[in-house]
Protein backbone atom coordinates (compact mmCIF):
# COMPACT_ATOMS: atom_id res chain seq x y z
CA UNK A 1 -73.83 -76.37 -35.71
CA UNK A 2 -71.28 -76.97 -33.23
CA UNK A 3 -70.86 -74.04 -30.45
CA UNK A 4 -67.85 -73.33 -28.22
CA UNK A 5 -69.10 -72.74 -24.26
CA UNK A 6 -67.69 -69.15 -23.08
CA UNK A 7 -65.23 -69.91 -20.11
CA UNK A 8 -66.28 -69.44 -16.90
CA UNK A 9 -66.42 -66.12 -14.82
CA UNK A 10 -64.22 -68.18 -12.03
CA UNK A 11 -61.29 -68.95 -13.88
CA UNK A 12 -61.03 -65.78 -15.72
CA UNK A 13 -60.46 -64.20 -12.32
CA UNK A 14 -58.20 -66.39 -11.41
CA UNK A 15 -55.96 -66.09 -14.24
CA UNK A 16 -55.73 -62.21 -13.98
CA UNK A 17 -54.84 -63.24 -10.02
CA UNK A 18 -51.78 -65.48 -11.43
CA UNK A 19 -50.69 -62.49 -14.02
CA UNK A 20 -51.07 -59.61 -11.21
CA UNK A 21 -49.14 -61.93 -8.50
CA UNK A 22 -46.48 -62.59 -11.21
CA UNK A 23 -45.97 -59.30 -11.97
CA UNK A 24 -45.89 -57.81 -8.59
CA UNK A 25 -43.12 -60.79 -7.20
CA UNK A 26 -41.15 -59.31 -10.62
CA UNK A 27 -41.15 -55.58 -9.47
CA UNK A 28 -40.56 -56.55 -5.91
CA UNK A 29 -37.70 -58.92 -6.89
CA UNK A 30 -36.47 -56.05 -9.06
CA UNK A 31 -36.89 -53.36 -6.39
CA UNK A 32 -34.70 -55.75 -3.66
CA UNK A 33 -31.97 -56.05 -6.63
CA UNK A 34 -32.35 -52.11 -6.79
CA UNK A 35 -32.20 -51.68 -3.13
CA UNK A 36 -29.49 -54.37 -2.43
CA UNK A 37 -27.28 -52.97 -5.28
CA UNK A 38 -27.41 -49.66 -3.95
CA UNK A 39 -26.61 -50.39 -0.16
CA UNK A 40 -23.82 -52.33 -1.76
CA UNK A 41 -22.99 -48.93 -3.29
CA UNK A 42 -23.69 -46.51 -0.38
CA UNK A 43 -21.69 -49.63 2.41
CA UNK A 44 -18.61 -49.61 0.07
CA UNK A 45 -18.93 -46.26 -2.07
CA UNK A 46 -21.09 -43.44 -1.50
CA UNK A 47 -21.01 -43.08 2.61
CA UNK A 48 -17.65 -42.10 2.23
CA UNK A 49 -18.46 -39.11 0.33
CA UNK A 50 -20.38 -36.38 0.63
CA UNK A 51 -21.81 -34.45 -2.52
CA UNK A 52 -23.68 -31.27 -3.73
CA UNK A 53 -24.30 -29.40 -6.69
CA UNK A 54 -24.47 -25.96 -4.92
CA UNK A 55 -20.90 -25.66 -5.72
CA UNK A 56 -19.30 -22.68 -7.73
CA UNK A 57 -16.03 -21.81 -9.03
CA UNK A 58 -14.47 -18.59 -7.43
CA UNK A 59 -11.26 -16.37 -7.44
CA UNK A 60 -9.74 -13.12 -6.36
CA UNK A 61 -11.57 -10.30 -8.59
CA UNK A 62 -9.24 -7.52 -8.04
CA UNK A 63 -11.08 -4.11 -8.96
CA UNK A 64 -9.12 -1.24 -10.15
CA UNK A 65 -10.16 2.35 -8.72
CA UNK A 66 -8.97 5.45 -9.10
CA UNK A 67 -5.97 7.28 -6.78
CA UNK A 68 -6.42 10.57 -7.45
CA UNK A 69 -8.86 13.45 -9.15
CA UNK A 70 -8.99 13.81 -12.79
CA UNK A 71 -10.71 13.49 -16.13
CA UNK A 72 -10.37 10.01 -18.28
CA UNK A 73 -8.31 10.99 -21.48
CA UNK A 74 -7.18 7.41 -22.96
CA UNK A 75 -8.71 3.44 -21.76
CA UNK A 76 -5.59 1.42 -23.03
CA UNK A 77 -7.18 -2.05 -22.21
CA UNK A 78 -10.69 -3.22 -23.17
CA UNK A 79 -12.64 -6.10 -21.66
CA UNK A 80 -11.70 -9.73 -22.28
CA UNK A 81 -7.99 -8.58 -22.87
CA UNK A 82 -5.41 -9.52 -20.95
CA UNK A 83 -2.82 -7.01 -18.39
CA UNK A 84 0.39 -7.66 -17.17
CA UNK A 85 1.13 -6.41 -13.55
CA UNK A 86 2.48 -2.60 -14.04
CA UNK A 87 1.03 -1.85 -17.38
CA UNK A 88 -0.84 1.56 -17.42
CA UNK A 89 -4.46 0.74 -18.21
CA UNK A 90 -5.91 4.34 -17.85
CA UNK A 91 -4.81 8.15 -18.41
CA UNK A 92 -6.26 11.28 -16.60
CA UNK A 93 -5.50 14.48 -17.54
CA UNK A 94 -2.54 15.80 -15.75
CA UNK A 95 -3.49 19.22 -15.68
CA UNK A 96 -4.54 20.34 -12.61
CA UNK A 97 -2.18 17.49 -11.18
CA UNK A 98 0.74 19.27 -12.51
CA UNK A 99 -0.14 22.79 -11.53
CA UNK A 100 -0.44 21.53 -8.45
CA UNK A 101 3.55 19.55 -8.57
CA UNK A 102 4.72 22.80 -9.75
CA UNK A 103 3.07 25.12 -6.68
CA UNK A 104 4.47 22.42 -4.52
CA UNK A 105 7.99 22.54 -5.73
CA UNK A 106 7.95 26.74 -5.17
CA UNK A 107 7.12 26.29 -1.66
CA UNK A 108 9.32 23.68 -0.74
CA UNK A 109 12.24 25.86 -2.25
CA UNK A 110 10.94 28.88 -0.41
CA UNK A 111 11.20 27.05 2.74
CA UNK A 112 14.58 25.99 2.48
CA UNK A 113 15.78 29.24 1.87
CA UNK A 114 13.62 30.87 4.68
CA UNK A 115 15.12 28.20 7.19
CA UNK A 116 18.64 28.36 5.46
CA UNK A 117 18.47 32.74 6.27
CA UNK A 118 17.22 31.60 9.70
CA UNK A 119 20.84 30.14 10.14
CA UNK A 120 22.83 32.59 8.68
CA UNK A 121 20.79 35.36 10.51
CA UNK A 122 21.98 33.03 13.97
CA UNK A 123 25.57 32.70 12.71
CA UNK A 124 25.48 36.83 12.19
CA UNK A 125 23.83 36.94 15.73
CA UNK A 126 26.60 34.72 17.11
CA UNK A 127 29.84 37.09 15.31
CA UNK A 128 27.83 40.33 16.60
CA UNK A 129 27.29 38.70 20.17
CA UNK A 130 30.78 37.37 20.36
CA UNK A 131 32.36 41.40 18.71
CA UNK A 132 30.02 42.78 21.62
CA UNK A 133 31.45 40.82 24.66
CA UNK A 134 34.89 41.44 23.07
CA UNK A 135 34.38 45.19 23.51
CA UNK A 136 32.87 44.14 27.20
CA UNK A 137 36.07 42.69 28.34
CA UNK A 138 38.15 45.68 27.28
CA UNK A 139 35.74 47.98 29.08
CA UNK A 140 35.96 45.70 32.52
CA UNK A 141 39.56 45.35 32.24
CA UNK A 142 39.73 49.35 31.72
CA UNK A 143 37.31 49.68 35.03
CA UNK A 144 39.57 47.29 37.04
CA UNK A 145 42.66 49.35 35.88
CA UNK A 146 41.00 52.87 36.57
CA UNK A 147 39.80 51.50 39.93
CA UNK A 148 42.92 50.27 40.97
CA UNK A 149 45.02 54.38 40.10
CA UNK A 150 41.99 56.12 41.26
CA UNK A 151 43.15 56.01 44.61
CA UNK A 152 46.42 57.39 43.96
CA UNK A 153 44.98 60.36 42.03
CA UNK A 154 46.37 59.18 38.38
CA UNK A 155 42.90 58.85 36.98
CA UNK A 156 40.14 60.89 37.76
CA UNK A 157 36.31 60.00 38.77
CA UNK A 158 35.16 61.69 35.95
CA UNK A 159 37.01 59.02 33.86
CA UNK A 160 36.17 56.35 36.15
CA UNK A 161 32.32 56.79 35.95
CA UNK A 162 32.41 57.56 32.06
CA UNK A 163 34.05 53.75 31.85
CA UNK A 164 31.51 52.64 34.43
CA UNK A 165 28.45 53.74 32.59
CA UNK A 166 30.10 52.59 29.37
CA UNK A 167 30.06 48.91 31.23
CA UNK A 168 26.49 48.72 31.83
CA UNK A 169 25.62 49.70 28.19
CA UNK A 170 27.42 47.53 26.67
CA UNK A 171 26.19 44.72 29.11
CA UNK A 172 22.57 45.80 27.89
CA UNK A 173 23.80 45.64 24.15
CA UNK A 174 25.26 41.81 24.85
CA UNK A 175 21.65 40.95 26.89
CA UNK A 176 19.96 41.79 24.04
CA UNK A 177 21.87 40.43 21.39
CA UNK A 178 21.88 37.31 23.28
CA UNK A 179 17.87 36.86 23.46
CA UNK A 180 17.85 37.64 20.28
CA UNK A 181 20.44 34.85 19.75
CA UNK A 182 18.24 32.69 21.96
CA UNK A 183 14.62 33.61 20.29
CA UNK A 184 16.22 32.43 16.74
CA UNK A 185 17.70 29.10 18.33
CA UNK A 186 14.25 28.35 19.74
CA UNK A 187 13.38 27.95 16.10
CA UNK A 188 16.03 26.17 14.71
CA UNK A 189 17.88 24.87 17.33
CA UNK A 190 18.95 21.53 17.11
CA UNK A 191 18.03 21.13 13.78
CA UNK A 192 19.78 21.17 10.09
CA UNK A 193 17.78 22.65 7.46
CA UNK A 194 17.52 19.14 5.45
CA UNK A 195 14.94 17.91 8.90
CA UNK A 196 13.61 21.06 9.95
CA UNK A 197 9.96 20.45 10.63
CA UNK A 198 9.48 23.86 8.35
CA UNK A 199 10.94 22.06 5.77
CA UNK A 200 9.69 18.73 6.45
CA UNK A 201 5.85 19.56 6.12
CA UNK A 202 7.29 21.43 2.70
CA UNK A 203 8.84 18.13 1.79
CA UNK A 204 6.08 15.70 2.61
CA UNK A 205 3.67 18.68 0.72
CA UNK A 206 5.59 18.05 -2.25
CA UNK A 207 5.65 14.54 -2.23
CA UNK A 208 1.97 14.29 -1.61
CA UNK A 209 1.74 16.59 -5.19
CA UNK A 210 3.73 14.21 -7.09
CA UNK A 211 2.09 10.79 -5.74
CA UNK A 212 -1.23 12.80 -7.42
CA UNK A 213 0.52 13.73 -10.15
CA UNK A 214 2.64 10.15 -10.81
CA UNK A 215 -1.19 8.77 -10.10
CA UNK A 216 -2.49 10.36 -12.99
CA UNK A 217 -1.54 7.15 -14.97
CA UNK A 218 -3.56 4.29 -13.52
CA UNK A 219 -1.80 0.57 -13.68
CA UNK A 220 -2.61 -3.02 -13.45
CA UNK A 221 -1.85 -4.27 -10.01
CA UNK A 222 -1.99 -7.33 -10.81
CA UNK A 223 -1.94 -9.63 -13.99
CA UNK A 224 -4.81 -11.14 -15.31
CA UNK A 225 -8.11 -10.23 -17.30
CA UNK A 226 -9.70 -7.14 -17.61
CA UNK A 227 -13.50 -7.37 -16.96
CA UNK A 228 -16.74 -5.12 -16.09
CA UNK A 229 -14.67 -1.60 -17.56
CA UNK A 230 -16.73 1.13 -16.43
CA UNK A 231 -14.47 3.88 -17.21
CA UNK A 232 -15.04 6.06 -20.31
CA UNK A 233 -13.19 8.63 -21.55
CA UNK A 234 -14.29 12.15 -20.53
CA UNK A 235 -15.41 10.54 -16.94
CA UNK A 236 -14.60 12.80 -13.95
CA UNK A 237 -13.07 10.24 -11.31
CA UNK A 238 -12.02 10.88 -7.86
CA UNK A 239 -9.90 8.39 -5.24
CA UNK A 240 -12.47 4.96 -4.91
CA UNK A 241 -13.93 5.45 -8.26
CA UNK A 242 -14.31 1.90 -9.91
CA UNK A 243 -12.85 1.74 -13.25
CA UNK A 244 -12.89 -2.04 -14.07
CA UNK A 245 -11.63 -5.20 -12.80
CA UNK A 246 -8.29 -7.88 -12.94
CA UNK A 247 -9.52 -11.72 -13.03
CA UNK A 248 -6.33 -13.82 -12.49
CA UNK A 249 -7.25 -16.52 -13.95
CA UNK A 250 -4.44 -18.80 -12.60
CA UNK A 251 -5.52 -19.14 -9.33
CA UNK A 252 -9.39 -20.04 -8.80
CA UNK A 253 -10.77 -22.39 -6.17
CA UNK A 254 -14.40 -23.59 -5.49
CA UNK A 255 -16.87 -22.69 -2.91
CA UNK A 256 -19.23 -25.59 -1.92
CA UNK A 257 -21.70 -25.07 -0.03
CA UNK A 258 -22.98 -27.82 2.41
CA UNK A 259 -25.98 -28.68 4.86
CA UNK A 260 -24.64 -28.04 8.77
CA UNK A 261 -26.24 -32.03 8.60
CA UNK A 262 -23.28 -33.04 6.25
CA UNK A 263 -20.18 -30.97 8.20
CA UNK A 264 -19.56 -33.33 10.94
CA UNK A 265 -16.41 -35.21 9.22
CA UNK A 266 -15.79 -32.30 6.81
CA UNK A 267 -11.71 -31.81 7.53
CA UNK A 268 -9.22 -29.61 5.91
CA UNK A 269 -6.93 -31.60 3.51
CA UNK A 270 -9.51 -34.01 2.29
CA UNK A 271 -9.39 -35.11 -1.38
CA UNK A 272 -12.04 -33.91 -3.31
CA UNK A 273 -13.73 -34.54 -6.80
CA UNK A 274 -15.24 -31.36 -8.95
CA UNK A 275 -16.88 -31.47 -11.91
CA UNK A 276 -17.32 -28.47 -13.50
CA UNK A 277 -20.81 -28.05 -15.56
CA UNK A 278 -18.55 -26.61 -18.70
CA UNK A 279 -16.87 -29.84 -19.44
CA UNK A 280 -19.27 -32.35 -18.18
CA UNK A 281 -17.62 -35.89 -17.60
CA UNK A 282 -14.92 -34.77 -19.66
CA UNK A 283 -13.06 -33.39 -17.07
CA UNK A 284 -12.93 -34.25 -13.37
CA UNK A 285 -10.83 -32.04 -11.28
CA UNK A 286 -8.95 -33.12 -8.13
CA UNK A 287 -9.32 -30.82 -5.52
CA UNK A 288 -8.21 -30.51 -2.04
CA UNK A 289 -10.44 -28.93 0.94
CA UNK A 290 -8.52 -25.98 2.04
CA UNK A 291 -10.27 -24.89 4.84
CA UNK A 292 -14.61 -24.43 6.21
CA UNK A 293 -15.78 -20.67 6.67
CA UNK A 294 -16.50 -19.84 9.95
CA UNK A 295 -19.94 -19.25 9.61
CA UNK A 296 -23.01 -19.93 7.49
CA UNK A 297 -24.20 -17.32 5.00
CA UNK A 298 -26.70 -15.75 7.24
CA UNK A 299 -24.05 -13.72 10.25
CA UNK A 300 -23.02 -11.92 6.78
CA UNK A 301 -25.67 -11.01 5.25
CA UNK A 302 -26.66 -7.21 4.23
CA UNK A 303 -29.40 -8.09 6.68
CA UNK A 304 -29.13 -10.65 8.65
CA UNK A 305 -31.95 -12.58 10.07
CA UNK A 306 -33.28 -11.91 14.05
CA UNK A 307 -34.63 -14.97 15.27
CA UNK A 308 -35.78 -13.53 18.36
CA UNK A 309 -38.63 -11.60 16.81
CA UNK A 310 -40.69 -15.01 17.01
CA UNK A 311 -40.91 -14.99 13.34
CA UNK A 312 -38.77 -18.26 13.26
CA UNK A 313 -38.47 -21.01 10.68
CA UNK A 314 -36.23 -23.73 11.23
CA UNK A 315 -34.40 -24.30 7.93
CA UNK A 316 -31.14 -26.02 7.55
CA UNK A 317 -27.94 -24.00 7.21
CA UNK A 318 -25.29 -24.55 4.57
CA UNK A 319 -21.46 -23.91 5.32
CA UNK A 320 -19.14 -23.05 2.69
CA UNK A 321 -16.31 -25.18 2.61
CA UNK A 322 -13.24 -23.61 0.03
CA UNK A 323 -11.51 -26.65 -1.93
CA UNK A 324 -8.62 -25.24 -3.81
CA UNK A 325 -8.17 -26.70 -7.77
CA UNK A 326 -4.67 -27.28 -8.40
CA UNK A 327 -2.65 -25.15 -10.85
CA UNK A 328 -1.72 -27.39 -14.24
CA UNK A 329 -5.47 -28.94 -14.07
CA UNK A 330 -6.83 -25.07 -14.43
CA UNK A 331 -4.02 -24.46 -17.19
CA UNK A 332 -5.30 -27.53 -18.95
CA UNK A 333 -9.05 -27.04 -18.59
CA UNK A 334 -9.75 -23.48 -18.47
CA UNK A 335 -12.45 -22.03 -16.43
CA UNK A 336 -13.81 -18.86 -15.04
CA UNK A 337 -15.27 -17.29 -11.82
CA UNK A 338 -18.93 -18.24 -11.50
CA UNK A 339 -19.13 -21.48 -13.19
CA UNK A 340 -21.89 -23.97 -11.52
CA UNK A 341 -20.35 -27.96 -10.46
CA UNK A 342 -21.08 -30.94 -8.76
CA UNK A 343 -18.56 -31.38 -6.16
CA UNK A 344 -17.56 -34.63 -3.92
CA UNK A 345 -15.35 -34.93 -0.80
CA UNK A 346 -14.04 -37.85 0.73
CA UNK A 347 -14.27 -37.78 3.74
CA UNK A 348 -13.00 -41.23 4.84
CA UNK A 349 -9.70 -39.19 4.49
CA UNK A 350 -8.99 -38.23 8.32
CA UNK A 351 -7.60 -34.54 7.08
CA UNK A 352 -6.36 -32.34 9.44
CA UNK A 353 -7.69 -30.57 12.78
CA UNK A 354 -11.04 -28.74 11.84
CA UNK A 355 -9.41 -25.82 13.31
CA UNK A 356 -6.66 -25.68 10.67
CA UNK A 357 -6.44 -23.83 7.18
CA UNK A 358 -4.33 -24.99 3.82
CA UNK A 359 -5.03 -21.82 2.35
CA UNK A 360 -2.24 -19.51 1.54
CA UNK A 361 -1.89 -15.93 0.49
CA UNK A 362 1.33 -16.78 -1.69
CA UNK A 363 0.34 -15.98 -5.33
CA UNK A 364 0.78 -12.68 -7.15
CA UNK A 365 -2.62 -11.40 -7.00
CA UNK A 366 -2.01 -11.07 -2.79
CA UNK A 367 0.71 -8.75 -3.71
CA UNK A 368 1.92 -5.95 -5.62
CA UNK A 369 4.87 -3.35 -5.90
CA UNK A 370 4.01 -1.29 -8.76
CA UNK A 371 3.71 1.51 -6.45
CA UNK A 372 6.80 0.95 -5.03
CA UNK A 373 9.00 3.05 -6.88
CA UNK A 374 6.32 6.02 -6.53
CA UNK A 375 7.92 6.91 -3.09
CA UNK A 376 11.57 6.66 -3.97
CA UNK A 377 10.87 9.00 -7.21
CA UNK A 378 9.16 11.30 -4.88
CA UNK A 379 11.58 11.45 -2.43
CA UNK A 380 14.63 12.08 -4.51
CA UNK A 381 12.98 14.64 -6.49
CA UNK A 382 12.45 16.37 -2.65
CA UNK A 383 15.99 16.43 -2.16
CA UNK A 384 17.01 17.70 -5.31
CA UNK A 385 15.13 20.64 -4.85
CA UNK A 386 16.10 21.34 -1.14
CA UNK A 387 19.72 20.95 -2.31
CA UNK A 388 19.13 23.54 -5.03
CA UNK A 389 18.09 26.05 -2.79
CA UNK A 390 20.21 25.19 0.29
CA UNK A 391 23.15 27.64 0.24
CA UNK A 392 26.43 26.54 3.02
CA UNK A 393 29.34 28.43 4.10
CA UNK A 394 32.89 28.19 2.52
CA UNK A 395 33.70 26.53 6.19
CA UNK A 396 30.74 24.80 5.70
CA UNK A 397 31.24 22.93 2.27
CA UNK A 398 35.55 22.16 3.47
CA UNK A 399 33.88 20.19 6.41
CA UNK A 400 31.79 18.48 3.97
CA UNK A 401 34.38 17.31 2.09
CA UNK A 402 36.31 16.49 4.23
CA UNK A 403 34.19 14.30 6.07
CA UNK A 404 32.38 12.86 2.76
CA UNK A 405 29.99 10.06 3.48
CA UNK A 406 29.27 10.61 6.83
CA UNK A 407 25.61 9.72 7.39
CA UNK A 408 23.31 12.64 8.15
CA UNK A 409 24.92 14.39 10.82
CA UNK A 410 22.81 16.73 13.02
CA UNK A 411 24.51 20.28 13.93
CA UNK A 412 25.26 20.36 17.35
CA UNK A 413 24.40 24.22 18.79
CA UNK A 414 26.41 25.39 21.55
CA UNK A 415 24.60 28.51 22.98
CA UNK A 416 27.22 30.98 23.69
CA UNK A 417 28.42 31.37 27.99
CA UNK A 418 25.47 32.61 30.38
CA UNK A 419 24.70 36.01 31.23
CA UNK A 420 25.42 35.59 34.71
CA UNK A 421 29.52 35.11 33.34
CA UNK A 422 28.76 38.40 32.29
CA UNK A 423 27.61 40.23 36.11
CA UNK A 424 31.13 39.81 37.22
CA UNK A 425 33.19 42.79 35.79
CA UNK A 426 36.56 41.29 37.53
CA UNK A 427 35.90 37.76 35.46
CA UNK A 428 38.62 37.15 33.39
CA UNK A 429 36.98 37.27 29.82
CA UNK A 430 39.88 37.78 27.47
CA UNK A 431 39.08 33.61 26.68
CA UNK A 432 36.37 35.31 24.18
CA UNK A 433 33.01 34.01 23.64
CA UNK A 434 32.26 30.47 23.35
CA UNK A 435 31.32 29.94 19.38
CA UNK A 436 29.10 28.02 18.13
CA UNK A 437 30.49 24.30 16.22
CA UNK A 438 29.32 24.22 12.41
CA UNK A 439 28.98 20.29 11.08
CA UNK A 440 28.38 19.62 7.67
CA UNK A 441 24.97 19.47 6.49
CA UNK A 442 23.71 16.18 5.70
CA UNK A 443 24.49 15.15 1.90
CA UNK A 444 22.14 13.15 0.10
CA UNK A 445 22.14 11.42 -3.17
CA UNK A 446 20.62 13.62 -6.23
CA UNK A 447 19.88 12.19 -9.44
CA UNK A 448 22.39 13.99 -11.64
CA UNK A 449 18.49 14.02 -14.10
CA UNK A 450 15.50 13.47 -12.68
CA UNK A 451 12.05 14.36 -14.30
CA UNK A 452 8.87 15.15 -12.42
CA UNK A 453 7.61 11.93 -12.52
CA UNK A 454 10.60 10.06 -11.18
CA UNK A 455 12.45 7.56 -12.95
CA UNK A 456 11.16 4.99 -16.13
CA UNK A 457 9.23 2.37 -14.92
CA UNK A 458 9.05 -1.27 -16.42
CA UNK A 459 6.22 -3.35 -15.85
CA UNK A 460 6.78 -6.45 -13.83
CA UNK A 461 6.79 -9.77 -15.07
CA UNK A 462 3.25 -11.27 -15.91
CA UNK A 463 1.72 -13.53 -13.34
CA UNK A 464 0.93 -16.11 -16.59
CA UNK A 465 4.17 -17.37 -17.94
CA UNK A 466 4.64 -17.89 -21.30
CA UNK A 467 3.52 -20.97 -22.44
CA UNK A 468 0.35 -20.72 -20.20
CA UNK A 469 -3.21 -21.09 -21.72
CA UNK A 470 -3.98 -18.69 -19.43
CA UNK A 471 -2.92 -15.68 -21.99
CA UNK A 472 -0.07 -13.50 -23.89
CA UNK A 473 2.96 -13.51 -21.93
CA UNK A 474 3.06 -9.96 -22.36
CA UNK A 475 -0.02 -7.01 -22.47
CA UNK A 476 -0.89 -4.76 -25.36
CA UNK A 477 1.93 -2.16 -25.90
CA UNK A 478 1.78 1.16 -24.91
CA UNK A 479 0.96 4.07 -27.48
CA UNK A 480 4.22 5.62 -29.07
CA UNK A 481 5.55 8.50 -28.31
CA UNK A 482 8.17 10.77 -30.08
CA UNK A 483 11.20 11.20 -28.77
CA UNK A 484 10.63 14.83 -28.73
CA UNK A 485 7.87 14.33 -26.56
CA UNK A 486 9.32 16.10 -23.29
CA UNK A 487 6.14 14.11 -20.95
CA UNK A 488 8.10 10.98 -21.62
CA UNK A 489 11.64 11.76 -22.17
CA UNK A 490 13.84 10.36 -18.97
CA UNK A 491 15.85 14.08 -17.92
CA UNK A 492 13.87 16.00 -19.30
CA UNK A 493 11.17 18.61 -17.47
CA UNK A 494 7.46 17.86 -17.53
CA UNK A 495 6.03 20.96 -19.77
CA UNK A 496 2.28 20.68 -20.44
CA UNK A 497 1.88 21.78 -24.27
């Protein structure tokens, strides 16, 4: 029987030797591909970018609070729904608001007709003054007469004396008249009644009333999407309650954050590559670096950290660097605040001076002018009810017409002559009293209608035009109301029912 020797212990080892050897120049030859491919990538690709993933989209979150005091009676808007700028979102009662428009209104019309006496009362102080000194000058010219034939016996001392003492009384009775002449012109003197300061702190009262009342409907200041509503109806709010919030959806940039290792040739106007973790490599947005944040996370803390405790750990730093998205990519690809990507920026790009900025408060979430109108309303409403209760002279009203449009003249107030004019019996007063010049009172424009809460406003145009992805070109529409409905009819007064 034929039998087949086992192969040696020595050249078993040595073939496992060949096999291990083989293997091992295979992974190392593999591993200097590996390693010369990717400093072929990193000399001609990747050192001329820099790259993290703690990168998040952002945007202006504009919150909505409250302006004035009241109960919650009707949300209009719901989350997820979209607002154009102006539309009325929320409705507090209007109560208390309106009580308060109407209490207001009463004292501002009491105080133009307290100030308005206060001039008539000076123009009756100014006939009786000027009647007074008219009866003075008859008297003096009587005591220079009687003084001049009492030498020759034609008038007697009796006479002369009675005429004498008559002087001096009246003299009192024109002293008199004119402090009380001057104690009223101390209070109105140099003033109209349209700007007395009475009447202005009525005024600005009342227009404080009807900003509180005209606040008692709450609108979007801005366009976008309504998110986190905290406001339910039957909630007592007060001015700096939040109610919910605006997301403009339009404008949104990101917010990478980067090692203080990585932000020696970060410049503003690089190019920059963003991927956002919705769409994957679908989508790859091209984004510009706006600007770096002057600081690191830490200086703004709630709390920030106090390294000179001695409880110190060196850790590196990360900058946030803002790299604005532009507008038709966003349109296109929709995303939202909060959104996690992987962001890129070249910075072989030279940019611009690190102390420079390419951001720009120029969209229409930076501004708004729904309240505009809110002062105007207010103000015109003033007028009409100081011109309602302002009451003028028949000289007064001819002077107004005749010099109609002339802007806001201020009465000029002549005092009437000294009292030392008046020491001089022998003066020659027959001139009369110097009287005091009446100018028109200012005239302002009225609203020939003009409701409580001002004039009909129309909501602005949405910041989202209409063939945006962004939402409806216009908002929900406002409940209907009847025409009947006095709270909403343009002329009409605001009557609580």
């Amino acid at each position: 029987m034929n039998t087949v020797d086992p192969p040696s212990p020595h050249l078993n080892e040595e073939a496992v030797h060949r096999q291990r050897t083989g293997r091992l120049l295979c992974v190392a030859v593999l591993a200097a591909i590996a390693l010369a491919v990717y400093a072929t990538y990193w000399w001609t690709y990747s050192r001329y970018w820099v790259e993290t993933d703690n990168a998040y989209v952002t945007g202006n979150l504009v919150p909505v609070a409250a302006q004035a005091t009241g109960i919650v009676t009707q949300v209009l808007f719901e989350e997820t729904q979209f607002v154009n700028r102006g539309d009325v979102m929320l409705r507090l009662d209007e109560h208390e608001a309106y009580a308060a428009l109407g209490r207001a209104r009463g004292r501002l019309g009491d105080t133009v007709r307290r100030i308005n006496a206060l001039f008539f009362t000076q123009r009756q102080l100014a006939e009786k003054l000027s009647a007074r000194r008219a009866r003075l000058a008859v008297v003096s010219h009587d005591v220079t007469r009687y003084r001049q034939a009492s030498p020759s016996g034609a008038v007697s001392k009796q006479i002369l004396q009675n005429a004498l003492d008559q002087l001096e009384g009246l003299r009192a009775e024109v002293r008199e008249t004119q402090a009380e002449y001057d104690a009223l012109d101390a209070q109105i003197g140099g003033t109209t009644v349209m700007d007395h300061p009475a009447v202005e702190l009525a005024k600005h009262e009342f227009i404080e009333a009807h900003l509180e009342y005209a606040r008692q409907q709450i609108r979007a200041p801005v366009s976008g999407y309504i998110a986190k509503r905290k406001a339910q109806v039957g909630d007592r709010v007060k001015p700096g309650t939040n109610l919910m919030t605006i997301v403009p959806l339009d404008h949104l940039w990101v917010e990478a954050n980067l090692r203080e290792t990585e932000m020696g040739d970060i410049r503003p106007g690089q190019p920059a590559e963003v991927r956002v973790d919705l769409y994957g490599g679908k989508h790859t947005f091209h984004g510009t670096v706006e600007g770096l944040v002057p600081g690191t996370g830490s200086p703004f803390a709630l709390l920030p950290p106090d390294n000179s405790t001695g409880n110190f750990i060196h850790i590196t730093e990360r900058v946030p660097v803002r790299i604005a998205l532009p507008a038709d990519e966003i349109r296109e690809y929709p995303i939202r605040p909060g959104l996690s990507t992987v962001t890129k920026i070249h910075v072989s790009e030279s940019g611009q001076s690190v102390w420079s900025s390419l951001a720009k408060a120029d969209t229409d979430e930076y501004q708004t002018d729904v309240y505009g109108d809110e002062l105007t309303s207010a103000e015109s409403l003033a007028k009409t009810v100081i011109a309602g209760n302002v009451r003028r002279t028949d000289q007064d009203i001819e002077l107004a017409q005749n010099l109609s449009g002339y802007p806001s003249p201020r009465t000029s107030h002549r005092s009437p002559s000294t009292l030392s004019d008046l020491d001089r019996p022998n003066d020659d007063l027959t001139s009369g009293p110097a009287r005091r010049q009446h100018e028109p009172l200012p005239e302002f424009y009225v609203p020939p209608r003009s409701p409580d809460l001002g004039s009909t406003f129309f909501p602005l145009a949405p910041a989202a035009g209409p063939n945006s992805k962004l939402g409806p070109a216009t908002g929900p529409p406002l409940p209907s109301r009847s025409p009947t409905d006095s709270r909403f009819t343009p002329g009409s007064d605001h009557r609580m029912r």
